[in-house]
C-alpha atoms as a PDB file:
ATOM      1  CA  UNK A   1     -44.162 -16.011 -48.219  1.00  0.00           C
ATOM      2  CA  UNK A   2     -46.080 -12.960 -46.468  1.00  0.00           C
ATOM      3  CA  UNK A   3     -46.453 -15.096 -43.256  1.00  0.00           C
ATOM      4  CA  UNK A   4     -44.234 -17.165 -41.371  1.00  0.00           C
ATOM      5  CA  UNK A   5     -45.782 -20.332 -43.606  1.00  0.00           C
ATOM      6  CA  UNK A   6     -43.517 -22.630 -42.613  1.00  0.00           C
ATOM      7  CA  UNK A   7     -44.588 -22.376 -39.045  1.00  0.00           C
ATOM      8  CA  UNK A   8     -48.053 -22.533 -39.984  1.00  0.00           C
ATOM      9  CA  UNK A   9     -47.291 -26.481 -41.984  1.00  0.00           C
ATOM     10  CA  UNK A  10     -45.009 -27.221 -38.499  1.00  0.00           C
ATOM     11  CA  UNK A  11     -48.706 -26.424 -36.148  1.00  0.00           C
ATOM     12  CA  UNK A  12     -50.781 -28.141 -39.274  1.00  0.00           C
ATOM     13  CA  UNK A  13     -49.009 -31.226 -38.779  1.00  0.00           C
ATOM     14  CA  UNK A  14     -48.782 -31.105 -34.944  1.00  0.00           C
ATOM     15  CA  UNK A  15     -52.735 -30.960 -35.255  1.00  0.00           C
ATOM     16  CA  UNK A  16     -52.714 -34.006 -37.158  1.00  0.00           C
ATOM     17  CA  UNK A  17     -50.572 -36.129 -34.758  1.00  0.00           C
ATOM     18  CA  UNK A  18     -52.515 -34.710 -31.934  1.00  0.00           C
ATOM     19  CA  UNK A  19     -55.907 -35.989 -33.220  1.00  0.00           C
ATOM     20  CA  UNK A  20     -54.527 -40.012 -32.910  1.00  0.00           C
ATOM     21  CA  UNK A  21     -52.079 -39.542 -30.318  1.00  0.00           C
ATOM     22  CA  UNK A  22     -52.761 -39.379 -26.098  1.00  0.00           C
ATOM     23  CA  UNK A  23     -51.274 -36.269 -24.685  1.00  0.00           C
ATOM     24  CA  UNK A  24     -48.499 -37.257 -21.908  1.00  0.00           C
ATOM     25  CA  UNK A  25     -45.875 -35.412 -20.487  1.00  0.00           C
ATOM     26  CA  UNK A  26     -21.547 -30.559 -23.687  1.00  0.00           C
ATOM     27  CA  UNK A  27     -22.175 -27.940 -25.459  1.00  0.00           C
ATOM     28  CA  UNK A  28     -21.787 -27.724 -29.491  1.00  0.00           C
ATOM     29  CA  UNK A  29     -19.792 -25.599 -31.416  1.00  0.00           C
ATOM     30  CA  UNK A  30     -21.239 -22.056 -32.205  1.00  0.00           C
ATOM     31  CA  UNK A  31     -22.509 -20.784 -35.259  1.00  0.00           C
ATOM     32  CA  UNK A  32     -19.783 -19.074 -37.609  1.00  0.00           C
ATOM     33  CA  UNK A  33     -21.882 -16.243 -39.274  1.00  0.00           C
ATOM     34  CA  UNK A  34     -22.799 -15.664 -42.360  1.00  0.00           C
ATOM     35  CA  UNK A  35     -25.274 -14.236 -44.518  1.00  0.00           C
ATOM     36  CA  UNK A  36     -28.704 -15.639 -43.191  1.00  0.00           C
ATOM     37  CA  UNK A  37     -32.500 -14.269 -43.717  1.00  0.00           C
ATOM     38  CA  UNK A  38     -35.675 -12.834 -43.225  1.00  0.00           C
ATOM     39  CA  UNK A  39     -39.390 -13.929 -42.105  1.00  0.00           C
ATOM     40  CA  UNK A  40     -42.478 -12.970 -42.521  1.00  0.00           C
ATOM     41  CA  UNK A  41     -44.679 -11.410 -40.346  1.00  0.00           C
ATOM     42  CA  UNK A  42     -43.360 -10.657 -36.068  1.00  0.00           C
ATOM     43  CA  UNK A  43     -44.738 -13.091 -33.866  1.00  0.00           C
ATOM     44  CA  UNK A  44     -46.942 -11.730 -31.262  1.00  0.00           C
ATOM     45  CA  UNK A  45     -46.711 -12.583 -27.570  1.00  0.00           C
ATOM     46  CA  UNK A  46     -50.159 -14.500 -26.518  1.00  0.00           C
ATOM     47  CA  UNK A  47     -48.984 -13.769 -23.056  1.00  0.00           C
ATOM     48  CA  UNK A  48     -48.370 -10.205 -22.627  1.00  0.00           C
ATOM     49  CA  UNK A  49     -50.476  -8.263 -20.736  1.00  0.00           C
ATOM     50  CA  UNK A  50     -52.691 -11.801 -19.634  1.00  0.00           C
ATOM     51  CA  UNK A  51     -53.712 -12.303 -16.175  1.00  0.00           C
ATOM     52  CA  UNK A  52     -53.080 -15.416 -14.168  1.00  0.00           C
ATOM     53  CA  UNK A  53     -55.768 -17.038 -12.928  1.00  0.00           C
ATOM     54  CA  UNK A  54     -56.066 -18.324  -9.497  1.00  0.00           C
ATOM     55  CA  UNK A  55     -54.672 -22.060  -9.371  1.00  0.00           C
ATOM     56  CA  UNK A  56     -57.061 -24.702  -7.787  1.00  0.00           C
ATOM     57  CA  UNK A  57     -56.174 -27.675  -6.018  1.00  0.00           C
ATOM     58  CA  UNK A  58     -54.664 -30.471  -8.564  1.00  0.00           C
ATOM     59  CA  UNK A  59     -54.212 -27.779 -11.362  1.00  0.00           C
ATOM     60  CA  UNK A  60     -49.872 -27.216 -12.647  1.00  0.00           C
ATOM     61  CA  UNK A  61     -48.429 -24.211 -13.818  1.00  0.00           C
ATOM     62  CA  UNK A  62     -48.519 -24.599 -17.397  1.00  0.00           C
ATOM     63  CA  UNK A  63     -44.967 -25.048 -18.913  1.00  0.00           C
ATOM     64  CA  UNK A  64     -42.918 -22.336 -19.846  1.00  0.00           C
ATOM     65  CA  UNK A  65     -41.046 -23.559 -23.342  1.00  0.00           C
ATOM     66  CA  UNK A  66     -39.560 -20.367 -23.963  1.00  0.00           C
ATOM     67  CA  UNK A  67     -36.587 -21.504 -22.020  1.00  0.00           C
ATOM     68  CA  UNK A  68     -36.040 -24.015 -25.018  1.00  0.00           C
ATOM     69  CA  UNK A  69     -35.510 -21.225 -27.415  1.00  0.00           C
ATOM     70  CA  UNK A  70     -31.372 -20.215 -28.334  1.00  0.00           C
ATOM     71  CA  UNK A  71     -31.101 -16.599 -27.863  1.00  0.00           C
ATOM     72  CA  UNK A  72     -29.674 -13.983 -29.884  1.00  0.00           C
ATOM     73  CA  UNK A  73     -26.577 -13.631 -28.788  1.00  0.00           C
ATOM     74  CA  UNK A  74     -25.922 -17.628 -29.552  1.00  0.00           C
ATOM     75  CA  UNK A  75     -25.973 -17.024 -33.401  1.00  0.00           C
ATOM     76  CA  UNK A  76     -24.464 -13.457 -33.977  1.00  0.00           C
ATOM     77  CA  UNK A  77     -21.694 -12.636 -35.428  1.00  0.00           C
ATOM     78  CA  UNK A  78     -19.841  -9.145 -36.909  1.00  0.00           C
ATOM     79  CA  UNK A  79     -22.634  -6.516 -38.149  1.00  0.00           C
ATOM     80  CA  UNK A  80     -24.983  -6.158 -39.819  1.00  0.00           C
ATOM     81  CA  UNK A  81     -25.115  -9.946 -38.836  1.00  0.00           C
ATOM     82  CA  UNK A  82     -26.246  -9.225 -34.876  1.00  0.00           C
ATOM     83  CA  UNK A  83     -28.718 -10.752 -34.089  1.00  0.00           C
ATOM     84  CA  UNK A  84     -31.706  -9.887 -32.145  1.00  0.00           C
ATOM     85  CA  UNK A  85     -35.215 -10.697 -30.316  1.00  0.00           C
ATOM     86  CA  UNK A  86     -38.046  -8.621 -33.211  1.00  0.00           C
ATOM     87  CA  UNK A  87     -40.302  -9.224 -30.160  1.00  0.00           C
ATOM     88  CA  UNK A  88     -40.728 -11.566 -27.170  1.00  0.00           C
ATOM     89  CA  UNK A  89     -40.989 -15.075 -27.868  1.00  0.00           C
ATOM     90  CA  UNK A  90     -44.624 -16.735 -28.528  1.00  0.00           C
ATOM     91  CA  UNK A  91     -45.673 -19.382 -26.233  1.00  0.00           C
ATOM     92  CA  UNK A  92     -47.417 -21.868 -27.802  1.00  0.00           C
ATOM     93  CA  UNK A  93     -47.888 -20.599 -31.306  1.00  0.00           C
ATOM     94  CA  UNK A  94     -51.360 -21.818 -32.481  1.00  0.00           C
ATOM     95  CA  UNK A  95     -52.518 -22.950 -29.223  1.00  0.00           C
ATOM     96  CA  UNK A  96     -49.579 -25.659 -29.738  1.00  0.00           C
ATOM     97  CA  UNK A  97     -47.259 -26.689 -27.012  1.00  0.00           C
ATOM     98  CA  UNK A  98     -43.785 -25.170 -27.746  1.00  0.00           C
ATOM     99  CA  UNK A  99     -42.757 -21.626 -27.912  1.00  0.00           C
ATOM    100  CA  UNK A 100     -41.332 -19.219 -31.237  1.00  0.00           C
ATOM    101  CA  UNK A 101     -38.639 -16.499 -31.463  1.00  0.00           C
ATOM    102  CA  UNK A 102     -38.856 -14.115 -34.583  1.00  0.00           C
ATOM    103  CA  UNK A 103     -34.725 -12.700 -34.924  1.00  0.00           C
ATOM    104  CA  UNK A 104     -33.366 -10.023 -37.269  1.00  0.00           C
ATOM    105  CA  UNK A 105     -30.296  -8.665 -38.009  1.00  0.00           C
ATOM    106  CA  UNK A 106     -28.918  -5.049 -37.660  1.00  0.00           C
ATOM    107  CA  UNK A 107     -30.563  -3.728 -40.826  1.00  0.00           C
ATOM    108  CA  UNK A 108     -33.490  -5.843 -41.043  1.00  0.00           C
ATOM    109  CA  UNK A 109     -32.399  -7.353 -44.456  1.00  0.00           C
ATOM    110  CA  UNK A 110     -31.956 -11.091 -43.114  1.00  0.00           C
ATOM    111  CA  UNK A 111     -34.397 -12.973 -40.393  1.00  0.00           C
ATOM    112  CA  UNK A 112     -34.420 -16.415 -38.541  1.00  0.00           C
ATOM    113  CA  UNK A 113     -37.693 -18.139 -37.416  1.00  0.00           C
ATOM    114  CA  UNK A 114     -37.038 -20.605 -34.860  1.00  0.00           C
ATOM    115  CA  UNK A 115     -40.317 -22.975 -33.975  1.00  0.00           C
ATOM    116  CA  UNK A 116     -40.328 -25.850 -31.160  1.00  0.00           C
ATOM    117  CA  UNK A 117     -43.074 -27.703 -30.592  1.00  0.00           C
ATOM    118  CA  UNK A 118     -44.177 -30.112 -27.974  1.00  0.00           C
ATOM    119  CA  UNK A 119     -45.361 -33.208 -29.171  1.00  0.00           C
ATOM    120  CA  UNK A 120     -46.743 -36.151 -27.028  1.00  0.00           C
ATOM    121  CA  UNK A 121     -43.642 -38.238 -27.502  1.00  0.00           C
ATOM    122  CA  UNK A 122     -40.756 -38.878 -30.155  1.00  0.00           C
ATOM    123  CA  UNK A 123     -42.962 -40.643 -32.721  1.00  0.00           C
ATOM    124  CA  UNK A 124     -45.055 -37.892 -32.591  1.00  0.00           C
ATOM    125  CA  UNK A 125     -42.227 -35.619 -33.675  1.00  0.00           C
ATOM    126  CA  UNK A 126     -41.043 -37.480 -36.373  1.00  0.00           C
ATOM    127  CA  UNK A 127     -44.415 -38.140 -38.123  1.00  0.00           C
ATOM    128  CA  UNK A 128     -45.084 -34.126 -37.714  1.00  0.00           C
ATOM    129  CA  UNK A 129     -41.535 -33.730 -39.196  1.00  0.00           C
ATOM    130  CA  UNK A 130     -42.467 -36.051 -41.584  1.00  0.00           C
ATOM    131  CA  UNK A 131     -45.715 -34.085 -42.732  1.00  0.00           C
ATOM    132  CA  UNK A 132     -43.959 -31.287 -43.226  1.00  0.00           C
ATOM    133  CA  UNK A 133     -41.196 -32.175 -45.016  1.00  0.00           C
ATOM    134  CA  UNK A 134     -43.630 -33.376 -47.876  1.00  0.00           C
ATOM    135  CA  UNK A 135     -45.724 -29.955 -47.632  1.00  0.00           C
ATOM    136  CA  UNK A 136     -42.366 -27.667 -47.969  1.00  0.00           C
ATOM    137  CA  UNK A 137     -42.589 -27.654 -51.923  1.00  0.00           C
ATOM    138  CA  UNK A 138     -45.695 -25.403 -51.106  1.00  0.00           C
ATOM    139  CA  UNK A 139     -43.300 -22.438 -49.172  1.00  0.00           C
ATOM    140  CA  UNK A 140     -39.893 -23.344 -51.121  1.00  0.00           C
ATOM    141  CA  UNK A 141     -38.677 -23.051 -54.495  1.00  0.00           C
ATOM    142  CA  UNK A 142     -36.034 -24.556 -56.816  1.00  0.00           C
ATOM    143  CA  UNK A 143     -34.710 -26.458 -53.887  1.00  0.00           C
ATOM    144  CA  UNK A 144     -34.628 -30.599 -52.882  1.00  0.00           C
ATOM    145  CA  UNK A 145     -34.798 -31.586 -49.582  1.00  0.00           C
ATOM    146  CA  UNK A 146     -31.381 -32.617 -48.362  1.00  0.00           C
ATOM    147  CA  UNK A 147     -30.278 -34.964 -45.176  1.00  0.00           C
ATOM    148  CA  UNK A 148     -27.858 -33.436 -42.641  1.00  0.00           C
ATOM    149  CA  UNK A 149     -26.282 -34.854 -39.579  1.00  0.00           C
ATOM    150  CA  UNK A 150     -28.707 -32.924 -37.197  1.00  0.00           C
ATOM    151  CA  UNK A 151     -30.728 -34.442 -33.969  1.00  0.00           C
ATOM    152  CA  UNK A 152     -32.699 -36.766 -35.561  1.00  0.00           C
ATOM    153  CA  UNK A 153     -34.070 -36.766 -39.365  1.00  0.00           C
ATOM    154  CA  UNK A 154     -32.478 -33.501 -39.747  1.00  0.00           C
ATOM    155  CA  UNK A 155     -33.323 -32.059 -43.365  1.00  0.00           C
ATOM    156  CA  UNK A 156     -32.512 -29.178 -44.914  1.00  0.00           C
ATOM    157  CA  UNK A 157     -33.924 -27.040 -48.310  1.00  0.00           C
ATOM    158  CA  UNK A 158     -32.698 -23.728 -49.532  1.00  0.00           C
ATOM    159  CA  UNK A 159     -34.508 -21.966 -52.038  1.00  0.00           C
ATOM    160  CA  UNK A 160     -36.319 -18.788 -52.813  1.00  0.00           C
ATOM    161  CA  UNK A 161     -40.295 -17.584 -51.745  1.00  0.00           C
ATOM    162  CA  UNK A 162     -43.208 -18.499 -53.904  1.00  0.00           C
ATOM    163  CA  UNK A 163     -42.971 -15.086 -55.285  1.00  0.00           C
ATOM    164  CA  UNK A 164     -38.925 -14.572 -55.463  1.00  0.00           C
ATOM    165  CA  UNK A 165     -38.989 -11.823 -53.323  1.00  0.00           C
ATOM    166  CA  UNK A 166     -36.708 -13.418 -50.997  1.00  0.00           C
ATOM    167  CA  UNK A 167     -33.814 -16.501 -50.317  1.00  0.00           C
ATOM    168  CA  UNK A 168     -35.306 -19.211 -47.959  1.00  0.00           C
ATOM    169  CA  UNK A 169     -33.548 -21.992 -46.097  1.00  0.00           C
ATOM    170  CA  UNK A 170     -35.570 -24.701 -43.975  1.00  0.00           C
ATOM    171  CA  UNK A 171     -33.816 -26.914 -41.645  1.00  0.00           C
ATOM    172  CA  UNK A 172     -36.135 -29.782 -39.620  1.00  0.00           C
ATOM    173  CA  UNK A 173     -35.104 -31.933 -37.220  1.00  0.00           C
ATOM    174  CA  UNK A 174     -36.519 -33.371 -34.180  1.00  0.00           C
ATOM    175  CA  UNK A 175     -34.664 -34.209 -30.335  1.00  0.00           C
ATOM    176  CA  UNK A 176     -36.879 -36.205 -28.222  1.00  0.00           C
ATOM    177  CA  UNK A 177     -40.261 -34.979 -28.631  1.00  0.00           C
ATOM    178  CA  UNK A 178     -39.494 -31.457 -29.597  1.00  0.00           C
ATOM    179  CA  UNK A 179     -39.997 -31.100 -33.523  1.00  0.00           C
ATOM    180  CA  UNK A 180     -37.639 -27.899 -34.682  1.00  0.00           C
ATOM    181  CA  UNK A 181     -38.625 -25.766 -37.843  1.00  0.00           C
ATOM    182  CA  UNK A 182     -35.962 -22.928 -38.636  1.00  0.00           C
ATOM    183  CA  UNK A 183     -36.625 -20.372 -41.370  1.00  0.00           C
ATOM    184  CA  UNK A 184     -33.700 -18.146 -42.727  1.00  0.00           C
ATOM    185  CA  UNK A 185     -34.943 -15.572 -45.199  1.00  0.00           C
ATOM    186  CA  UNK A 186     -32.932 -13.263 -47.021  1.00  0.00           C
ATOM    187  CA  UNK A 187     -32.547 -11.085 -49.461  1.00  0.00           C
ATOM    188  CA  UNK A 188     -32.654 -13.170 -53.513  1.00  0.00           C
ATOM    189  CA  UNK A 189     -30.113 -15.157 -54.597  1.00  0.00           C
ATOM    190  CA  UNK A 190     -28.012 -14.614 -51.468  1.00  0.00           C
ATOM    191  CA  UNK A 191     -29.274 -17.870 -49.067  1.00  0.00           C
ATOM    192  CA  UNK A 192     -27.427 -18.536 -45.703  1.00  0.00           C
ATOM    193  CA  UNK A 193     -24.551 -20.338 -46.181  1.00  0.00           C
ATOM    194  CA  UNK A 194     -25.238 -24.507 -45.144  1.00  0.00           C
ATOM    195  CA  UNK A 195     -22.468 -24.592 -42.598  1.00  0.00           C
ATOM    196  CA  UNK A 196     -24.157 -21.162 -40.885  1.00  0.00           C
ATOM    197  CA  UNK A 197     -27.936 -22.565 -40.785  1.00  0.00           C
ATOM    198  CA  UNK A 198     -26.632 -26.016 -39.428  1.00  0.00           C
ATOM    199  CA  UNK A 199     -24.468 -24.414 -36.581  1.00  0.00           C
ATOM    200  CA  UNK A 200     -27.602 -22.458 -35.656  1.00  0.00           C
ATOM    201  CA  UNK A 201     -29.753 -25.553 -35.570  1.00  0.00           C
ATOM    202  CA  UNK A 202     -26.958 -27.250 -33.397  1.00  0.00           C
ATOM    203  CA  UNK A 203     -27.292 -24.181 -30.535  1.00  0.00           C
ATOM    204  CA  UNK A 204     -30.993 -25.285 -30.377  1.00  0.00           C
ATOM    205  CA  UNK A 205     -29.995 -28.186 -30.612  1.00  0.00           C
ATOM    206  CA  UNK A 206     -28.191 -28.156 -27.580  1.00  0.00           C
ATOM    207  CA  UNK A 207     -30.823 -25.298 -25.377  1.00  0.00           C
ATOM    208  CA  UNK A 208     -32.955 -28.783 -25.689  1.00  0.00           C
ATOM    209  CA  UNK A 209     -31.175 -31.142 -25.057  1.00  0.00           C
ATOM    210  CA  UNK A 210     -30.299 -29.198 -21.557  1.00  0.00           C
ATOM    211  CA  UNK A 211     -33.827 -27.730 -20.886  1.00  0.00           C
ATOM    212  CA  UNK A 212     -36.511 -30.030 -22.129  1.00  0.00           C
ATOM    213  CA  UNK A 213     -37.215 -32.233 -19.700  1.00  0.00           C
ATOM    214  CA  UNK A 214     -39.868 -35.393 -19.785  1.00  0.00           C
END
């Protein structure tokens, strides 16, 4: 998987949900590390360098999701297994409410992609969980989709690219409506270990259960 295709089924299905649906608006325990993995392409910041445009009377500042997003430090362990911002979370990744942090570790041999989007409401979540939990057979191999105890409908699938270049481990779950996609990608034959990808999920968990607000 050259690109981040996983992200790309999470905004696919948003789409979908967003053509039939009407927009609207304690702390767990931390991640024990482990060997985790690698994306595909950095995401790029669609709001570096923008201006702001004057606001008018009636118009809101648009939302900032970033502040959804765990951060580094939250998932790191001993090196090489530091982890690390590859560049500034994306805000709204495909013109999709939410927000995206590319991570690596140390030596650049294993990468998390953590996605969040926005969707109208919790239904809307689950049914653009539940597209792309039937579309992951098209970005992971020799893996089944597995439940875990995880927000809600958490699901997990560890396997390796298309092309076998790589170990990749999905985890979905949704909180609310916030639908979660997180990639680890590593080097072959060496996927995160389960108990490290679901502690991971359970920090973002958390960062939205405390941020996300209706």
């Amino acid at each position: 998987m050259n690109t981040r295709m996983i992200a790309v089924l999470s905004v696919a299905a948003v789409t979908a949900v967003a053509a039939v649906a009407p927009a609207c608006s304690s702390h767990p325990k931390k991640a024990s590390p482990g060997s985790t993995t690698s994306s595909g392409a950095s995401p790029t910041s669609t709001t570096a360098g923008a201006a702001t445009p004057p606001r008018t009377s009636g118009q809101t500042a648009p939302t900032d999701y970033t502040t959804l997003l765990i951060q580094g430090s939250e998932i790191s362990g001993t090196p090489p297994n530091v982890y690390t911002d590859e560049e500034p979370p994306t805000t709204n990744p495909k013109g999709t409410p939410g927000a995206e942090v590319l991570f690596r570790n140390r030596d650049g041999s294993e990468r998390i992609d953590d996605t969040v989007l926005i969707l109208p409401d919790a239904a809307g979540a689950t049914t653009a969980m539940n597209k792309s939990i039937a579309s992951l057979g098209g970005a992971v191999t020799g893996g089944n989709p597995q439940p875990v105890s995880l927000g809600n409908g958490g699901t997990m699938v560890s396997g390796a690219s298309r092309d076998k270049s790589k170990s990749v481990t999905v985890l979905l779950f949704t909180e609310g409506k916030a639908f979660v996609t997180l990639e680890f990608d590593g080097p072959p034959d060496e996927a995160v270990p389960p108990d490290y990808a679901v502690g991971v999920a359970d920090e973002q968990d958390a960062a939205i259960k405390k941020n996300l607000h209706s």
